[in-house]
PDB file of N, CA and C in Angstrom:
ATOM      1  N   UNK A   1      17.930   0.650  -5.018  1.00  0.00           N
ATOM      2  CA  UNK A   1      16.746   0.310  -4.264  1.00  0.00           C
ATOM      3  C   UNK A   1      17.157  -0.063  -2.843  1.00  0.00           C
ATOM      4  N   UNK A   2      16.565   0.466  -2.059  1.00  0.00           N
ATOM      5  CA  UNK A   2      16.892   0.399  -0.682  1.00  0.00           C
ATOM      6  C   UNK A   2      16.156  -1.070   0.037  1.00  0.00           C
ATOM      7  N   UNK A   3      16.965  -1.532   0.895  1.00  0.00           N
ATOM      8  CA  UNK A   3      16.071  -3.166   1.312  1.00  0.00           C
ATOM      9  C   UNK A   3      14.897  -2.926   2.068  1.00  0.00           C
ATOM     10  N   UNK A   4      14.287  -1.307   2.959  1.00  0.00           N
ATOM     11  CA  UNK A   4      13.114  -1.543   2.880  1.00  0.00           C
ATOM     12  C   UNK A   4      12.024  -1.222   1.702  1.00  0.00           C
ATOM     13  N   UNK A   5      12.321  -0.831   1.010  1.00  0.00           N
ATOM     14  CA  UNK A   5      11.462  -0.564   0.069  1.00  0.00           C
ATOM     15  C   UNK A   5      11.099  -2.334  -0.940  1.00  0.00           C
ATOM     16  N   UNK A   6      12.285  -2.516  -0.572  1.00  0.00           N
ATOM     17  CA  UNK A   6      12.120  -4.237  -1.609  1.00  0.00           C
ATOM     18  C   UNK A   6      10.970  -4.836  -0.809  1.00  0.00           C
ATOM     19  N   UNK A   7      11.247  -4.888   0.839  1.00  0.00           N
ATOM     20  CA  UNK A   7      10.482  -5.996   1.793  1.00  0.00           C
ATOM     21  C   UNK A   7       9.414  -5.264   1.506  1.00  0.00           C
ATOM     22  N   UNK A   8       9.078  -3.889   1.699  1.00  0.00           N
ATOM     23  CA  UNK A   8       7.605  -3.584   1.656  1.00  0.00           C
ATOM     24  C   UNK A   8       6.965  -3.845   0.778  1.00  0.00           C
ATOM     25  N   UNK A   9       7.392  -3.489  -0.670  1.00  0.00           N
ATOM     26  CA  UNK A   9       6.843  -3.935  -1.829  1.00  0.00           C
ATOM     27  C   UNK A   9       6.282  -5.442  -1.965  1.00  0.00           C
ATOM     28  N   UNK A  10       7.482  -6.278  -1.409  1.00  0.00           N
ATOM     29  CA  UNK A  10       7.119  -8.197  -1.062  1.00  0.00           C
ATOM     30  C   UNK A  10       5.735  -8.284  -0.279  1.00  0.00           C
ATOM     31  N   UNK A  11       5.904  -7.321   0.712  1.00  0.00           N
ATOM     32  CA  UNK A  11       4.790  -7.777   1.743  1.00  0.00           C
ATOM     33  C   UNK A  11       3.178  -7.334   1.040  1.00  0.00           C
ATOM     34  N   UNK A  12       3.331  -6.108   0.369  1.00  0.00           N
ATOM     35  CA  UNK A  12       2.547  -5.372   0.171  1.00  0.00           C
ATOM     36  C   UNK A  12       1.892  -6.396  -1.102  1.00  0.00           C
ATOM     37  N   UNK A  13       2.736  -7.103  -1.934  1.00  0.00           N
ATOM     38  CA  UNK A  13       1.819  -7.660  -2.945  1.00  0.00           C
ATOM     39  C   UNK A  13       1.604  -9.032  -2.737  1.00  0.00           C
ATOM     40  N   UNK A  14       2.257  -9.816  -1.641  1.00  0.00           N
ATOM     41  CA  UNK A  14       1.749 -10.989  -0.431  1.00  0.00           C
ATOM     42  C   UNK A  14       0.542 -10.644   0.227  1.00  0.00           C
ATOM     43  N   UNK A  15      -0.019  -9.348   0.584  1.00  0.00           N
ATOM     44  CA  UNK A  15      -1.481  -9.193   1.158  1.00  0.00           C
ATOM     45  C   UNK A  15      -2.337  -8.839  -0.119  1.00  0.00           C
ATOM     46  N   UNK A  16      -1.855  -8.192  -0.922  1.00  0.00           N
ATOM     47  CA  UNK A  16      -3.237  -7.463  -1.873  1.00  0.00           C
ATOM     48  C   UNK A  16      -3.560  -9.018  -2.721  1.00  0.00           C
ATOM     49  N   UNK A  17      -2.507 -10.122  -3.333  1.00  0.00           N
ATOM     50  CA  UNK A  17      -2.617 -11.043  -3.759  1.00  0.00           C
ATOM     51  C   UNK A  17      -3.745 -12.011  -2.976  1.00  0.00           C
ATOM     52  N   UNK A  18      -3.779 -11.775  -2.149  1.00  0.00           N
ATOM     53  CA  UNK A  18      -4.593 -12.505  -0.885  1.00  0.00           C
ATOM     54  C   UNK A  18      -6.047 -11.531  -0.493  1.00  0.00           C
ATOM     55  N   UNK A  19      -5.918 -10.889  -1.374  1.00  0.00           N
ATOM     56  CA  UNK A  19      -7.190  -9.876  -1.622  1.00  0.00           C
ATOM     57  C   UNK A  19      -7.644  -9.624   0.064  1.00  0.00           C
ATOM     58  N   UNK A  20      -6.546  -9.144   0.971  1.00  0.00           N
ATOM     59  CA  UNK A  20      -6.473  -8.943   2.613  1.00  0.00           C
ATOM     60  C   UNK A  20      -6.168  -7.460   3.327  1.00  0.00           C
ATOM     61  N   UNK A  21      -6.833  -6.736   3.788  1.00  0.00           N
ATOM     62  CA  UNK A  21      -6.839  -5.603   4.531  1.00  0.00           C
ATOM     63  C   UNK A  21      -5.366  -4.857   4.675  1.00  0.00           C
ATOM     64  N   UNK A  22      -5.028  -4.128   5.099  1.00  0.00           N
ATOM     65  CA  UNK A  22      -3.891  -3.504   6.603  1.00  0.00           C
ATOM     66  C   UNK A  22      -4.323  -4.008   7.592  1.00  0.00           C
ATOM     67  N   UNK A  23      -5.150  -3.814   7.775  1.00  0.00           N
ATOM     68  CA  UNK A  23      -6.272  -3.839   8.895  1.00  0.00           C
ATOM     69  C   UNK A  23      -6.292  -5.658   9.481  1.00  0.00           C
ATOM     70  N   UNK A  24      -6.654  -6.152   8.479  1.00  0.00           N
ATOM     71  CA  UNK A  24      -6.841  -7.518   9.160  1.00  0.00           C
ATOM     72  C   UNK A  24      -5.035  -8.292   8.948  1.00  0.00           C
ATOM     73  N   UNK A  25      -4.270  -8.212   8.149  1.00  0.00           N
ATOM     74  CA  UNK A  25      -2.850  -8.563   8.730  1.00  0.00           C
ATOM     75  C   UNK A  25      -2.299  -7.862   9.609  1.00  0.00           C
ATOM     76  N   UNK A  26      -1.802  -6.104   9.928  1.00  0.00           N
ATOM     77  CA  UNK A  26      -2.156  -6.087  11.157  1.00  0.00           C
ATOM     78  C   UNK A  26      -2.415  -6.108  12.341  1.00  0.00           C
ATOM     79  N   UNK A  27      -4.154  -6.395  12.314  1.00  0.00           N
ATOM     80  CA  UNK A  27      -4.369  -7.402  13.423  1.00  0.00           C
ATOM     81  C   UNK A  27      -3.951  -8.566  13.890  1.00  0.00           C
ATOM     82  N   UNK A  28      -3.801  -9.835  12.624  1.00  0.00           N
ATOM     83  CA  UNK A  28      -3.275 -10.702  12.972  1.00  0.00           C
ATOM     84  C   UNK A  28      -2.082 -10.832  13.388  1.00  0.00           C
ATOM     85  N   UNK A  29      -1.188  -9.521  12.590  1.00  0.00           N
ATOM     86  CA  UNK A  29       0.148  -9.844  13.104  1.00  0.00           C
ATOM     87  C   UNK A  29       0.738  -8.845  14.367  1.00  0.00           C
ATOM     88  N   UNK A  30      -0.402  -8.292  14.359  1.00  0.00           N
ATOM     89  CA  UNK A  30      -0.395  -7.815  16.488  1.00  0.00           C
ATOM     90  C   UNK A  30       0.633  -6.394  16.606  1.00  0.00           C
ATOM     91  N   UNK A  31       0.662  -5.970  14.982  1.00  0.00           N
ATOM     92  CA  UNK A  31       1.368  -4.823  14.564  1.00  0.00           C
ATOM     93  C   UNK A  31       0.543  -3.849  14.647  1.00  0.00           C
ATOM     94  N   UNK A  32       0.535  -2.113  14.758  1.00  0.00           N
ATOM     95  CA  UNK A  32      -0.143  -1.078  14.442  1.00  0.00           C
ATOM     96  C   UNK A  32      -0.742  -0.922  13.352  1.00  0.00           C
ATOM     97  N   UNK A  33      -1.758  -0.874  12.545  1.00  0.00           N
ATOM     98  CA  UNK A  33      -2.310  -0.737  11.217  1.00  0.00           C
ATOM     99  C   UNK A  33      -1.266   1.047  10.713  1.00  0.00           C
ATOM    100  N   UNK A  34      -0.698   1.606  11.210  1.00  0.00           N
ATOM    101  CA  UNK A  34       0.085   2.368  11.047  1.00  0.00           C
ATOM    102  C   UNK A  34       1.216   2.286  10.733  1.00  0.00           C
ATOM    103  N   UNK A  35       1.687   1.129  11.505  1.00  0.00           N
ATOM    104  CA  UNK A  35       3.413   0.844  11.499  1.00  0.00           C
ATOM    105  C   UNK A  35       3.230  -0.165  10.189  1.00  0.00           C
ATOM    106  N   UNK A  36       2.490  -0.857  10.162  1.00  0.00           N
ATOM    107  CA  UNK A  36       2.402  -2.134   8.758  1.00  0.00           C
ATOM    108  C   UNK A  36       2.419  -1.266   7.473  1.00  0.00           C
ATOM    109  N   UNK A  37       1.353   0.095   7.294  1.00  0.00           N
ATOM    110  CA  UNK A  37       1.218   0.626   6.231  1.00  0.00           C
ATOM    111  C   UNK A  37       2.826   1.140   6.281  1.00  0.00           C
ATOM    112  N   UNK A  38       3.637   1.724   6.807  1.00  0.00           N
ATOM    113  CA  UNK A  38       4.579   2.309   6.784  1.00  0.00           C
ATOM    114  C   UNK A  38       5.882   1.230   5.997  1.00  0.00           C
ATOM    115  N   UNK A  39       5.386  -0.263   6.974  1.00  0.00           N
ATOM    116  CA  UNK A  39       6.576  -0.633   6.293  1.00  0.00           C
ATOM    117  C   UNK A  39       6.444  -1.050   4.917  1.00  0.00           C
ATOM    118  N   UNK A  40       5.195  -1.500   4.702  1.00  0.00           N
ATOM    119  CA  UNK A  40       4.486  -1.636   3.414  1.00  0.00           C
ATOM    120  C   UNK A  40       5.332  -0.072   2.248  1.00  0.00           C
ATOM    121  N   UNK A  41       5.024   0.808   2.500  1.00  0.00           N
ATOM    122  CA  UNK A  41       5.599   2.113   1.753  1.00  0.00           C
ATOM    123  C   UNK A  41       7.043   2.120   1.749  1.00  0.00           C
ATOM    124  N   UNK A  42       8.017   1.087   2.709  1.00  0.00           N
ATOM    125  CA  UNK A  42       9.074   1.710   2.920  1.00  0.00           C
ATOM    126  C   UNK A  42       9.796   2.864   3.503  1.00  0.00           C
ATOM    127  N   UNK A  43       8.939   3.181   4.168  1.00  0.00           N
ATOM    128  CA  UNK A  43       9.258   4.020   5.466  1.00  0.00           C
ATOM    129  C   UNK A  43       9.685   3.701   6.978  1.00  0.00           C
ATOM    130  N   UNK A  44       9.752   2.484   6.699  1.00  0.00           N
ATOM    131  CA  UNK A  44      10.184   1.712   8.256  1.00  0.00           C
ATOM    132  C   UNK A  44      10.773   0.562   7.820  1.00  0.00           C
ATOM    133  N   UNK A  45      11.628   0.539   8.554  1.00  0.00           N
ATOM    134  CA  UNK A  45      12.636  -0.673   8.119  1.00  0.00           C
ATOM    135  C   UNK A  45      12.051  -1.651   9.278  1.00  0.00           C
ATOM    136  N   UNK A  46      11.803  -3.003   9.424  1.00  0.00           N
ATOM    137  CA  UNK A  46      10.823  -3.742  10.256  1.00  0.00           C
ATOM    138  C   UNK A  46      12.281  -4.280  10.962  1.00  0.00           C
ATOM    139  N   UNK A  47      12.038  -4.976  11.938  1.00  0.00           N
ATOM    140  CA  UNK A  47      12.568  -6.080  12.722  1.00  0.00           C
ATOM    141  C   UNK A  47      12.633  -7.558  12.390  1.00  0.00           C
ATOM    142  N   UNK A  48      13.323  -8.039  12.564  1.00  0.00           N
ATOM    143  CA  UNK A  48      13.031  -9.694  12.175  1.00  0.00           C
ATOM    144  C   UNK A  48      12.128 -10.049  12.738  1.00  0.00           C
ATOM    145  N   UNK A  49      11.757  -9.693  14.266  1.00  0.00           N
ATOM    146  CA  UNK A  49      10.878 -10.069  14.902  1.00  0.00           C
ATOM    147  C   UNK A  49       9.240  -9.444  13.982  1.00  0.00           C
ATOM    148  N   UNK A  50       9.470  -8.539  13.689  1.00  0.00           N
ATOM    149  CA  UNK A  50       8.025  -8.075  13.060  1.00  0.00           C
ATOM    150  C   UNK A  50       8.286  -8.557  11.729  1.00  0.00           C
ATOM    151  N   UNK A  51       8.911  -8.685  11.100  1.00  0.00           N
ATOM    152  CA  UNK A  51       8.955  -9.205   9.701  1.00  0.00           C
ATOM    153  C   UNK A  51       8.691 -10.841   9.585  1.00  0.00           C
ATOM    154  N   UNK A  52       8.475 -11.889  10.940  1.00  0.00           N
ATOM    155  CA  UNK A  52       8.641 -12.986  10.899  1.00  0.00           C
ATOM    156  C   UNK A  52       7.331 -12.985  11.149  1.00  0.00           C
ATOM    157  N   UNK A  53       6.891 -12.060  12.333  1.00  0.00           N
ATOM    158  CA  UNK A  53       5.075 -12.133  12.693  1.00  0.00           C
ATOM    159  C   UNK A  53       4.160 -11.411  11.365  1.00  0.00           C
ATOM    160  N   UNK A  54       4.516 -10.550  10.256  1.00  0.00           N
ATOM    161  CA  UNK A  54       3.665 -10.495   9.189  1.00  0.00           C
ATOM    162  C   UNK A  54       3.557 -11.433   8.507  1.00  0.00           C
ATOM    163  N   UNK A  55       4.610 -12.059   8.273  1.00  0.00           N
ATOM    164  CA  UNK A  55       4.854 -13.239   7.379  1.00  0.00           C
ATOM    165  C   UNK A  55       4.240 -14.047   8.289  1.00  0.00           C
ATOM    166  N   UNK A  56       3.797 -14.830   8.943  1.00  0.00           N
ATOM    167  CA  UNK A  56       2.787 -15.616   9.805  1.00  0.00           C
ATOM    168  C   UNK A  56       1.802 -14.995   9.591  1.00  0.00           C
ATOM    169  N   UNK A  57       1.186 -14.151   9.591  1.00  0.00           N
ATOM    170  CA  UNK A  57       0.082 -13.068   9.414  1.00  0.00           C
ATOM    171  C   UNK A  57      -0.313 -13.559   7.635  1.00  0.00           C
ATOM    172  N   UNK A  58       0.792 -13.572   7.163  1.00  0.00           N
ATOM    173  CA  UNK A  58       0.133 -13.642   5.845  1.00  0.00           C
ATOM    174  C   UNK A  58       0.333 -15.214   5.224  1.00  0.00           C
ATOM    175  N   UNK A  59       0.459 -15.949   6.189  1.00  0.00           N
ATOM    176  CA  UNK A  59       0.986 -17.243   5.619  1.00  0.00           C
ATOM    177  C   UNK A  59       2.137 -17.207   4.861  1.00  0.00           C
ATOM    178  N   UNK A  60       3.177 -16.957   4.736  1.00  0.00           N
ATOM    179  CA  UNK A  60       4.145 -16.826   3.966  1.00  0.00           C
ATOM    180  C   UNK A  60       5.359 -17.019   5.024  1.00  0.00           C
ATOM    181  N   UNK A  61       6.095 -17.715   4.238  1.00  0.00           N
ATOM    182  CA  UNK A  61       7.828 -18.181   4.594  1.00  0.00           C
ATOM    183  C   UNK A  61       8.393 -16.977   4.781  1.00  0.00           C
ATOM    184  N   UNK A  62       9.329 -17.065   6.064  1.00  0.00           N
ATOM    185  CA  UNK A  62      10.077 -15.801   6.072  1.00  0.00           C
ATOM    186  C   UNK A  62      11.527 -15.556   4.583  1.00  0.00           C
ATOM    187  N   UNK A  63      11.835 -16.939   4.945  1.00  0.00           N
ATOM    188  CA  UNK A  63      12.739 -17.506   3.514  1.00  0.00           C
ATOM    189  C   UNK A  63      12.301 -17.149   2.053  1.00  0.00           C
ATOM    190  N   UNK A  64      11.385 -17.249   2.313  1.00  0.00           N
ATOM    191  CA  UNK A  64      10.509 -16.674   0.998  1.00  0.00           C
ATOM    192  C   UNK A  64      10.228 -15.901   0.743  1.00  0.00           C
ATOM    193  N   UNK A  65      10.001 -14.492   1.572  1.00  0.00           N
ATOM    194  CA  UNK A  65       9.804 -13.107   1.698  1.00  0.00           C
ATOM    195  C   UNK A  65      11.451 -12.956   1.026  1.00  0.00           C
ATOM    196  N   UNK A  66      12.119 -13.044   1.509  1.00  0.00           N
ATOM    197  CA  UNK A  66      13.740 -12.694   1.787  1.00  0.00           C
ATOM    198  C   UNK A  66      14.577 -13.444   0.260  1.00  0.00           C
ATOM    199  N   UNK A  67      13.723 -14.716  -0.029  1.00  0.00           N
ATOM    200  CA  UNK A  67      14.642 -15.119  -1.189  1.00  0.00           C
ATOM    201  C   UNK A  67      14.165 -13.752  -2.305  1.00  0.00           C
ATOM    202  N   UNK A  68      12.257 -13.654  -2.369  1.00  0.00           N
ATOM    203  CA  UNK A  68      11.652 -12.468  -3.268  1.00  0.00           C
ATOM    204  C   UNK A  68      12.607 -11.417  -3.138  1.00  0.00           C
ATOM    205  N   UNK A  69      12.596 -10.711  -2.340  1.00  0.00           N
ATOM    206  CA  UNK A  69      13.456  -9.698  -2.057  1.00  0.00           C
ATOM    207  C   UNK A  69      14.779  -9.597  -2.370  1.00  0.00           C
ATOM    208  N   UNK A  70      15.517 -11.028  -2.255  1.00  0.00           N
ATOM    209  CA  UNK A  70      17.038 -10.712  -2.582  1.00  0.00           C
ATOM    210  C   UNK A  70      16.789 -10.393  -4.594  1.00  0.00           C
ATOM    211  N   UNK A  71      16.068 -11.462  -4.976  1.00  0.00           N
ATOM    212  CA  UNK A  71      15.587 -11.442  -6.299  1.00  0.00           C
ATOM    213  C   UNK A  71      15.257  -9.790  -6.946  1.00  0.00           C
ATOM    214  N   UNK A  72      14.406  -9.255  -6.136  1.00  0.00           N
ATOM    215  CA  UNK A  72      13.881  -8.011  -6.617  1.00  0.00           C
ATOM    216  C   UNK A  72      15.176  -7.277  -6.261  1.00  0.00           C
ATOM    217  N   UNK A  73      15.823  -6.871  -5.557  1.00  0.00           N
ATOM    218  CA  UNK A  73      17.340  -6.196  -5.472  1.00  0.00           C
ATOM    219  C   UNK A  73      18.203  -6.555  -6.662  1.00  0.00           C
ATOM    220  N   UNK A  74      18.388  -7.887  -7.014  1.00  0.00           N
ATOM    221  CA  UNK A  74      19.812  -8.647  -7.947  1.00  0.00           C
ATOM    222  C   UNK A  74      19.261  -7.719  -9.481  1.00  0.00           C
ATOM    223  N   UNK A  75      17.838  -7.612  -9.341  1.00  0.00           N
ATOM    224  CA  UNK A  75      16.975  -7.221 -11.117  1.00  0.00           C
ATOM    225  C   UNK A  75      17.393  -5.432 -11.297  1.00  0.00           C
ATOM    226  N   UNK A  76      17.540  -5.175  -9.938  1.00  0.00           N
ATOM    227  CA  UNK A  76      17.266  -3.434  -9.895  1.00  0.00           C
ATOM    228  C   UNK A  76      18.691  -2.782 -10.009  1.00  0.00           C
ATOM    229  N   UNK A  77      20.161  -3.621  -9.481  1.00  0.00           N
ATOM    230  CA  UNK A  77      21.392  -3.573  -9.871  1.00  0.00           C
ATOM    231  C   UNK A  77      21.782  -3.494 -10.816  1.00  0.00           C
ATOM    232  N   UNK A  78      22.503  -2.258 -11.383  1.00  0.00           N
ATOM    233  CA  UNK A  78      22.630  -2.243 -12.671  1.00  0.00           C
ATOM    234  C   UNK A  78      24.175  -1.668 -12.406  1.00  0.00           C
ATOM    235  N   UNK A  79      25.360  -2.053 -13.640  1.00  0.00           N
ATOM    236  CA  UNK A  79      26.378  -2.039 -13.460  1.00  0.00           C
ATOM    237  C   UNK A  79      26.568  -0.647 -14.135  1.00  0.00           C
ATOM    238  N   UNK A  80      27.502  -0.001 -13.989  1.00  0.00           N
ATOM    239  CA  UNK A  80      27.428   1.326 -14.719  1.00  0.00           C
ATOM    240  C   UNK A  80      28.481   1.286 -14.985  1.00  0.00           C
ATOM    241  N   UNK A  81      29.297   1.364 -16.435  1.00  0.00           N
ATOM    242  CA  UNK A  81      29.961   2.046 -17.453  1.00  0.00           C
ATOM    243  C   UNK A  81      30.552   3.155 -17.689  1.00  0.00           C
ATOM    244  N   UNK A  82      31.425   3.273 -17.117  1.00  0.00           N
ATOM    245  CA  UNK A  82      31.827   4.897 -17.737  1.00  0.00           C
ATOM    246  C   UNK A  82      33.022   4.656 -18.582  1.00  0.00           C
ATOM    247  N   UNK A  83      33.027   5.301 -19.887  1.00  0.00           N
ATOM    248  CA  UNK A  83      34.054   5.117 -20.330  1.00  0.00           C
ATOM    249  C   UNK A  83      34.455   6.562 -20.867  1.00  0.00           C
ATOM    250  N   UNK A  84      36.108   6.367 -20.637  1.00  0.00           N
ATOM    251  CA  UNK A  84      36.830   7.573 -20.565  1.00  0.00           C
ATOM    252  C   UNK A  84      37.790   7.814 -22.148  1.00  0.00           C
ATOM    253  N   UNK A  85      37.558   8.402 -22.272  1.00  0.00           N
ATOM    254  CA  UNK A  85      38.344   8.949 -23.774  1.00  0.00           C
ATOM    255  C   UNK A  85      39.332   9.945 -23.878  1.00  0.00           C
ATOM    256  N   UNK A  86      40.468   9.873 -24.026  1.00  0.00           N
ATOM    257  CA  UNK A  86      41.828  11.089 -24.251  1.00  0.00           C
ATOM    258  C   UNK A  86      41.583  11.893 -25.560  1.00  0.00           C
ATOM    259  N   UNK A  87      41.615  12.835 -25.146  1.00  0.00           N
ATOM    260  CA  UNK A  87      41.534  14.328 -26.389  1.00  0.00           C
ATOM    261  C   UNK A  87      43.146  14.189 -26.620  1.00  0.00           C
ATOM    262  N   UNK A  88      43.781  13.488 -26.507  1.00  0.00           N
ATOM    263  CA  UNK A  88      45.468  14.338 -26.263  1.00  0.00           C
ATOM    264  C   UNK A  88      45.803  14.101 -28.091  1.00  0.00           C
ATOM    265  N   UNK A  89      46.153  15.343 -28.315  1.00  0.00           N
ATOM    266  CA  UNK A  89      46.432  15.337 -29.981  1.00  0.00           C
ATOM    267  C   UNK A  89      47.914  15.583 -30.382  1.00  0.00           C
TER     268      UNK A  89
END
């Protein structure tokens, strides 16, 4: 899982939880209703600077966006196994 796709997903269920627009975070957060949906999808990797003004936008801790996120990354890590076996007879 890629880290924008984690933040967008965070942000994205920080506004719908708040039963709140694109449109009106957004506005509030003085972003493009274009560029927000994008980072929302994970198609734009945001700025601290824009990732600190949504999170103001949505009432939410930037710390708190970022602890969610490290959380949703640590769950999606999965260790992989390979194990190797000799034919030698």
């Amino acid at each position: 899982m890629l880290l924008r796709d984690a933040v967008g997903k965070e942000l994205r269920a920080a506004r719908v939880a708040q039963s709140r627009t694109l449109r009106d975070v957004a506005r509030d957060a003085r972003v493009s209703l274009g560029y927000l949906s994008e980072v929302e999808r994970g198609q734009k990797e945001a700025s601290s600077e824009l990732l600190a003004s949504i999170c103001t936008a949505l009432n939410i801790q930037l710390s708190t966006l970022l602890g969610d996120v490290s959380s949703q990354i640590a769950k999606n890590e999965k260790t992989t196994l390979t194990v190797v076996t000799s034919d030698a007879a």
